[in-house]
Each structure stands twice: as C-alpha cells, then as structure tokens.
N, C-alpha and C. Protein backbone atom coordinates (compact mmCIF):
# COMPACT_ATOMS: atom_id res chain seq x y z
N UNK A 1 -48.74 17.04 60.93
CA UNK A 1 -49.22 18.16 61.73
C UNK A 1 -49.48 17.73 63.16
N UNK A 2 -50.18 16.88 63.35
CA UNK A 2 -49.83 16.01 64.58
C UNK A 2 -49.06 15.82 65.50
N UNK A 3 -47.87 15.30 64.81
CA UNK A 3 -46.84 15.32 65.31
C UNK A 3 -46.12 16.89 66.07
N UNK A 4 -46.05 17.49 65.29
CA UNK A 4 -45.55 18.76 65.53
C UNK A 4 -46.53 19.54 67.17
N UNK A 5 -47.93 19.34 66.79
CA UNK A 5 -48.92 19.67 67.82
C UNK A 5 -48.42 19.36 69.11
N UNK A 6 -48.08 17.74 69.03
CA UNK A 6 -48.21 17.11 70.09
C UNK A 6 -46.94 17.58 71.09
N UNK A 7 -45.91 17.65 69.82
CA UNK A 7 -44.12 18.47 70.66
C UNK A 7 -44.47 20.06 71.14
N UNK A 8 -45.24 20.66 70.62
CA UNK A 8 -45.87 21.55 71.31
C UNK A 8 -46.57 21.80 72.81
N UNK A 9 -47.23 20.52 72.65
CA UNK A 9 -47.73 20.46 73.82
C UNK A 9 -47.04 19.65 75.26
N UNK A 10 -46.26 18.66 74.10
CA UNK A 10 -45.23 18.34 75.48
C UNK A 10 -44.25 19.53 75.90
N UNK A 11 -43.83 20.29 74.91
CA UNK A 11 -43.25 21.51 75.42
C UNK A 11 -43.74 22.01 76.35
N UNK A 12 -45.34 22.52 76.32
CA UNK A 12 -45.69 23.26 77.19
C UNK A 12 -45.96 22.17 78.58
N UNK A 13 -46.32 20.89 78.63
CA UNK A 13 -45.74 20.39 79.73
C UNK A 13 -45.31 20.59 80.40
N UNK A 14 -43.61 20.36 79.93
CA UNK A 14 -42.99 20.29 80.35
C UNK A 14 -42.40 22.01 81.19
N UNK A 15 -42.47 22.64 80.42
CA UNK A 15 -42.14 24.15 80.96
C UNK A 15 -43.43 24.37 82.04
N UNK A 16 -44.69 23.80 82.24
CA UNK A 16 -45.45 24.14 83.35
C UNK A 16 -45.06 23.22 84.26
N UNK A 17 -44.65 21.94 84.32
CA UNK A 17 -43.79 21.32 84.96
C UNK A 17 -42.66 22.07 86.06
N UNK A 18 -41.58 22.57 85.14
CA UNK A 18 -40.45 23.24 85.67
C UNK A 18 -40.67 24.23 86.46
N UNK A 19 -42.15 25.41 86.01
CA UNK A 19 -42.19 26.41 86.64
C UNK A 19 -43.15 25.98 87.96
N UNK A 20 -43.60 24.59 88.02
CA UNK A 20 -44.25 24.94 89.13
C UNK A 20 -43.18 23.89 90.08
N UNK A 21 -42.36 23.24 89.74
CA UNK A 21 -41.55 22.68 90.89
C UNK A 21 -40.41 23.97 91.32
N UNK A 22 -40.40 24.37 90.81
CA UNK A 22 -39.84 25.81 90.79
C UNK A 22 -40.49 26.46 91.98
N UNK A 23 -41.71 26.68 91.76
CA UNK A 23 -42.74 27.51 92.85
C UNK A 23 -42.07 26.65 94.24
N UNK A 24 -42.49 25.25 93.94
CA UNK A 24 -42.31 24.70 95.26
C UNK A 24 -41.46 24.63 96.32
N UNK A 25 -40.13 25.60 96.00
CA UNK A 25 -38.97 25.64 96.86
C UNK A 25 -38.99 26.72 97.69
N UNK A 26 -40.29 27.51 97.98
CA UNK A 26 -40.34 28.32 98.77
C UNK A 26 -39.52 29.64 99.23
N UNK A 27 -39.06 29.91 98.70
CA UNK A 27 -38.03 31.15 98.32
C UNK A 27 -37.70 31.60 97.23
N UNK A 28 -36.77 32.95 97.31
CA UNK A 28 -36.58 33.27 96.10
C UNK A 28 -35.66 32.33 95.34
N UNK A 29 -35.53 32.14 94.08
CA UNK A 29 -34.31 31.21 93.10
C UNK A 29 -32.97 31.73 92.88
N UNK A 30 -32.10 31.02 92.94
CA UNK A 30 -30.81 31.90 93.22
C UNK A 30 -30.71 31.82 91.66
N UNK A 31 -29.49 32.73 91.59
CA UNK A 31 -29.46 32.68 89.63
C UNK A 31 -28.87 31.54 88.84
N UNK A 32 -28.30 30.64 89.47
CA UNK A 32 -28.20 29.44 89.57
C UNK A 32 -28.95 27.95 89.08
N UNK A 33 -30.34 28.84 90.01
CA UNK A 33 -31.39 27.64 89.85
C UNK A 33 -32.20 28.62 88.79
N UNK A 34 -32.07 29.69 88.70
CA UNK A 34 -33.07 30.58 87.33
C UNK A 34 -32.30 29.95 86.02
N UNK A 35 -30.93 29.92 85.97
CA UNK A 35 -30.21 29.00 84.65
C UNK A 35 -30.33 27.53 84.28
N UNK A 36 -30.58 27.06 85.60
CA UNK A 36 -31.12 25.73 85.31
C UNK A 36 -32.74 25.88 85.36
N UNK A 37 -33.48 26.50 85.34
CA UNK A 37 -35.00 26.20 85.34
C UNK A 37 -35.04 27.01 83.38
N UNK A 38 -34.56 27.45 83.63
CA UNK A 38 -34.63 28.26 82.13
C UNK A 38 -33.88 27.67 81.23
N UNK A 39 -32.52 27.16 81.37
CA UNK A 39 -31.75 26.10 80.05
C UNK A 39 -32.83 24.70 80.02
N UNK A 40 -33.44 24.09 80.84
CA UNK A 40 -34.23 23.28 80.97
C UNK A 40 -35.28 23.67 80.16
N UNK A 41 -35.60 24.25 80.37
CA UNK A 41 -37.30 24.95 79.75
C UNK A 41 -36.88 25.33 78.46
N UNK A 42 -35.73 25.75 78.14
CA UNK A 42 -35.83 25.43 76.54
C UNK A 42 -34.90 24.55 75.49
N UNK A 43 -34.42 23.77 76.77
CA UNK A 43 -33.83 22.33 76.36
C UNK A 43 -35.00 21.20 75.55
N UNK A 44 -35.91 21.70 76.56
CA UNK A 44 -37.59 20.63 76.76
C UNK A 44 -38.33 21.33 75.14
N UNK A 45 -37.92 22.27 74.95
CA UNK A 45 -38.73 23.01 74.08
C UNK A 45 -38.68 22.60 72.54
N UNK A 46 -36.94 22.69 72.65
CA UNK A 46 -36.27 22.10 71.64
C UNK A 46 -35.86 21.22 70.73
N UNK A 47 -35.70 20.37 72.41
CA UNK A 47 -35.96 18.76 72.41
C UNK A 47 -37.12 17.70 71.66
N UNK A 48 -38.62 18.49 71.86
CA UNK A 48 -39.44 18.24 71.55
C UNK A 48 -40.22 18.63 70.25
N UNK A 49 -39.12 19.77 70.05
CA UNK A 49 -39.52 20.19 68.18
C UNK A 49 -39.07 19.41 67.41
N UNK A 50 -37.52 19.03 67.55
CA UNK A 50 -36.80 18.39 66.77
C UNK A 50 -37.10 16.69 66.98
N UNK A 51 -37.47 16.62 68.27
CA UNK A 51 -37.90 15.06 68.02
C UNK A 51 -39.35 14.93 67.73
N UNK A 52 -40.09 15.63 67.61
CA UNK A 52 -41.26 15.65 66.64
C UNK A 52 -41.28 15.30 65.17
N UNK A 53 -40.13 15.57 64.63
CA UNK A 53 -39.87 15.40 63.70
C UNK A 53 -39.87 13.77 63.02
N UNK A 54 -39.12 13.01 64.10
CA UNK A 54 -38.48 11.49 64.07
C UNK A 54 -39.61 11.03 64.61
N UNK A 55 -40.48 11.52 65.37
CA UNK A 55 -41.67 10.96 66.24
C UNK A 55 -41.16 10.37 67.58
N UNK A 56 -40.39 10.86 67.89
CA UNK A 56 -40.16 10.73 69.54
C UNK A 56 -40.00 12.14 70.20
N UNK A 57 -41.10 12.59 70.35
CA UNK A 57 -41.28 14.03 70.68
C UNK A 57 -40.99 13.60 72.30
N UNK A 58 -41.46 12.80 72.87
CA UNK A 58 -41.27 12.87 74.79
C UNK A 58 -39.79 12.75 74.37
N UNK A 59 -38.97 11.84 74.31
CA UNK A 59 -37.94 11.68 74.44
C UNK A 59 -37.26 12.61 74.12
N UNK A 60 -37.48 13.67 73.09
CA UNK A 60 -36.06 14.76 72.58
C UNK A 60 -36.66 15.88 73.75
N UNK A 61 -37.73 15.60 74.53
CA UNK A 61 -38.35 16.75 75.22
C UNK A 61 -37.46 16.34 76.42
N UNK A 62 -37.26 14.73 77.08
CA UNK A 62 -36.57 14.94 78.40
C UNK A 62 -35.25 14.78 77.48
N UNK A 63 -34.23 14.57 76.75
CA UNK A 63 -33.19 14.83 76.09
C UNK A 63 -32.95 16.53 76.58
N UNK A 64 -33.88 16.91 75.75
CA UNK A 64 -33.42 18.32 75.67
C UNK A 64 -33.58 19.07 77.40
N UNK A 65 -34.41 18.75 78.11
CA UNK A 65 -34.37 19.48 79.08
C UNK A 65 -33.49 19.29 79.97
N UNK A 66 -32.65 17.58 79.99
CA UNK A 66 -31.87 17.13 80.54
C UNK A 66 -29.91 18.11 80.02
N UNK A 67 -30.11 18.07 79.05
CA UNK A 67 -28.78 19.20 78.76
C UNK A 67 -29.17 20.67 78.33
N UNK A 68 -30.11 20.93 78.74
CA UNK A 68 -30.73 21.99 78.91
C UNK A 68 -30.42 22.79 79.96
N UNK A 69 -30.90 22.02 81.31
CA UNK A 69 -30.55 22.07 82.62
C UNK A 69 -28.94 21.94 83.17
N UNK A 70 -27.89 21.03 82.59
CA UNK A 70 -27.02 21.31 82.22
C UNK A 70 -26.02 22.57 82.18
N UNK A 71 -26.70 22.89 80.75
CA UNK A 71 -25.64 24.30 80.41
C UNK A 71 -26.44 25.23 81.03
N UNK A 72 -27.64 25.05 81.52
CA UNK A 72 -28.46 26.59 82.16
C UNK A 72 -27.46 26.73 83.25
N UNK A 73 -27.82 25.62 84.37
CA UNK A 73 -26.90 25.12 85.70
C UNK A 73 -25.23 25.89 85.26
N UNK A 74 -24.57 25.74 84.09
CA UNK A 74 -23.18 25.90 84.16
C UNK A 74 -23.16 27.05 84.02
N UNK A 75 -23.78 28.46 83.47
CA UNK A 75 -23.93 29.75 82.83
C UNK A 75 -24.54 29.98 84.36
N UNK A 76 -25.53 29.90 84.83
CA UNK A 76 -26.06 30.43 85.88
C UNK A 76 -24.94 30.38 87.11
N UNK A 77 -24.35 29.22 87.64
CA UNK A 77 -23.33 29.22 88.21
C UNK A 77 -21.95 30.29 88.14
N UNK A 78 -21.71 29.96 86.81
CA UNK A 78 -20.95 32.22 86.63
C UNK A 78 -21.03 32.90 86.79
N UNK A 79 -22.55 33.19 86.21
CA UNK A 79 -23.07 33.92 86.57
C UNK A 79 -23.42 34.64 87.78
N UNK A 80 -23.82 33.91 88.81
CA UNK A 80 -23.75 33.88 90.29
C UNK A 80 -22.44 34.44 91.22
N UNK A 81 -21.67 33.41 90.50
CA UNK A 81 -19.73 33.50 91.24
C UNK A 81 -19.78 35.03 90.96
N UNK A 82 -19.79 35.73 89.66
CA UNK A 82 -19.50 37.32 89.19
C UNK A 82 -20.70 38.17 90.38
N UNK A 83 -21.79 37.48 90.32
CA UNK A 83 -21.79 38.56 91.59
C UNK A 83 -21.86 38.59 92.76
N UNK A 84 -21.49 37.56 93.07
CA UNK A 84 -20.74 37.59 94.79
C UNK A 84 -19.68 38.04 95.01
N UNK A 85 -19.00 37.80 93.65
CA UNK A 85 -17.59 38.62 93.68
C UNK A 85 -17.90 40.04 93.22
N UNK A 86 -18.52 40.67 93.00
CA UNK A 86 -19.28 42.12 92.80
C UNK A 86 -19.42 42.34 94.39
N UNK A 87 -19.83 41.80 95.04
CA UNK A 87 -21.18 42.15 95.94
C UNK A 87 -19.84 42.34 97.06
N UNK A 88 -18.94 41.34 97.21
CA UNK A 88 -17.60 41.22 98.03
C UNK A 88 -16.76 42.78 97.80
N UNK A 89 -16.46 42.52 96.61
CA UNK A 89 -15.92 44.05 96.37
C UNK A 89 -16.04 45.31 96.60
N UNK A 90 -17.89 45.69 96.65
CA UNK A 90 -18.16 46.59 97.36
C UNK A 90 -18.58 47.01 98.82
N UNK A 91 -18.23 45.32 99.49
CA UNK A 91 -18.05 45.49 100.82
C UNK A 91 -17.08 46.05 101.72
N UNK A 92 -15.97 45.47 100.37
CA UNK A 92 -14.57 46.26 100.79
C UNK A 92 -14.03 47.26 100.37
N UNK A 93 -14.99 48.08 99.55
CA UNK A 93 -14.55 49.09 98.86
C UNK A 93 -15.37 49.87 100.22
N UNK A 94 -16.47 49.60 100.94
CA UNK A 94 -17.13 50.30 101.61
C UNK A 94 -16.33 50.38 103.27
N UNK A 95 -15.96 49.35 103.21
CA UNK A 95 -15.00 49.55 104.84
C UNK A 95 -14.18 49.78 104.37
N UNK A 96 -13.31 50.37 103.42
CA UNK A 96 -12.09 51.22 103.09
C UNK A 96 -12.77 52.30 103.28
N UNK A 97 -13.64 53.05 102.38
CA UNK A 97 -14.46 54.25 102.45
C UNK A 97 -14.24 54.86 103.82
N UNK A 98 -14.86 54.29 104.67
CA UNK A 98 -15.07 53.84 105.86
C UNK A 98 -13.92 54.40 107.37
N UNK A 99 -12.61 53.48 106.66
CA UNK A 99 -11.23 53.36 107.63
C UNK A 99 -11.08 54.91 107.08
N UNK A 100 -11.25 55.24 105.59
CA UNK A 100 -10.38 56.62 105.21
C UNK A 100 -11.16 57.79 106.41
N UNK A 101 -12.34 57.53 106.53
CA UNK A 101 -13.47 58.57 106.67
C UNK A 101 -12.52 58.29 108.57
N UNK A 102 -12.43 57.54 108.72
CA UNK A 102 -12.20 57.57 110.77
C UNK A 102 -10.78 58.43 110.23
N UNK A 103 -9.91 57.98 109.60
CA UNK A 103 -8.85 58.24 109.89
C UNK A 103 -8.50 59.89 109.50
N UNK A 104 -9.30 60.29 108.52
CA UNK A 104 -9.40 61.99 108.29
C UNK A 104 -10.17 62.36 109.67
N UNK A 105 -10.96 62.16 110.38
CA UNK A 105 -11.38 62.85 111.72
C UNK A 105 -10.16 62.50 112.28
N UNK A 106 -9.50 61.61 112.25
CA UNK A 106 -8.67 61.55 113.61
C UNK A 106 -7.27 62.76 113.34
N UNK A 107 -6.94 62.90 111.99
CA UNK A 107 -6.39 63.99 111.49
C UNK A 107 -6.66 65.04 111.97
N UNK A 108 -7.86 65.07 111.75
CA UNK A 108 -8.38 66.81 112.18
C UNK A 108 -8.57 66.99 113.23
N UNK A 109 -9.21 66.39 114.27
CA UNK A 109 -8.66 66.15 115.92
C UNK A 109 -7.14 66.81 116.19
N UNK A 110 -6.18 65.70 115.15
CA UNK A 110 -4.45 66.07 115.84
C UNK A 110 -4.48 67.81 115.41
N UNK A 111 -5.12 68.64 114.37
CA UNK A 111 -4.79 69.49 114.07
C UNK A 111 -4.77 70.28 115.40
C-alpha cells in the first residue's frame, strides 16, 4: 500500500511540477506545448503506477513523462500544423470573398 501511495504522490509531483513550469513561460501555450505538458503529465502518472509496482516508482514516473512528452509533443504538433492550415485557408477564402466583392462593383459601375 505504500508503495502504490508513494507513485501517487510522485504523480502528483510531478504534474504540479509541469503545470507550474508551464506557468512560467509567460504567455499563452501553443497547442504544441499543451501536448507536450499534457502527454507528460500522464506519461509521469503512468509511469509511476506501474513502477510502483516493481518499486521504482521515481523512475517509471521520469520514464513515463519522458515519452509522455514525446508523443504529447508529436500529436500536438498536428495538431497545430491542421490549424494553421485552417486558419491560412480562411484567409484566402476571405481575400477571394473580397476580389469577387471589388470586382461585382466594378461590374455595376460598367453597367
């Protein structure tokens, strides 16, 4: 029971850890760094249940947060790319909008 307690509490460590170096970057988190603060945080979580088990609860805690951070980092990064490429698209969907809207006045002018 001990054991288990203690991966608990390095869990929570570790996730008050993440969220406050987190705080410290002074801006908002791009979704990027929200996939890596969050695959981390339950890399650490995970890490530390299952190595509770063997009795190396720190170690499966930075294990786990270490490929945690990882695949958060690789999903968040997609994540991100999809909406810049969203965000691009309706820039140019909006200066098309845009060219159509000049070019019907200039129509109706020639009328």
């Amino acid at each position: 029971m001990k054991g288990k307690r203690m991966g608990y509490v390095t869990a929570a460590v570790a996730l008050a850890a993440i969220v406050g170096l987190s705080a410290c970057a002074g801006g908002p988190l791009s979704t990027r760094e929200k996939g890596t603060l969050g695959g981390a945080a339950l890399g650490a979580g995970t890490g530390a249940i299952i190595g509770s088990t063997t009795g190396h609860t720190k170690e499966g805690a930075l294990i786990g947060a270490g490929i945690g951070a990882l695949g958060g980092a690789a999903v968040g990064d997609q994540v991100q790319g999809q909406q810049n490429r969203q965000v691009e698209t309706q820039q140019e969907l909006e200066e098309q909008r845009r060219e159509i809207e000049r070019q019907r006045r200039e129509i109706e002018e020639l009328k």
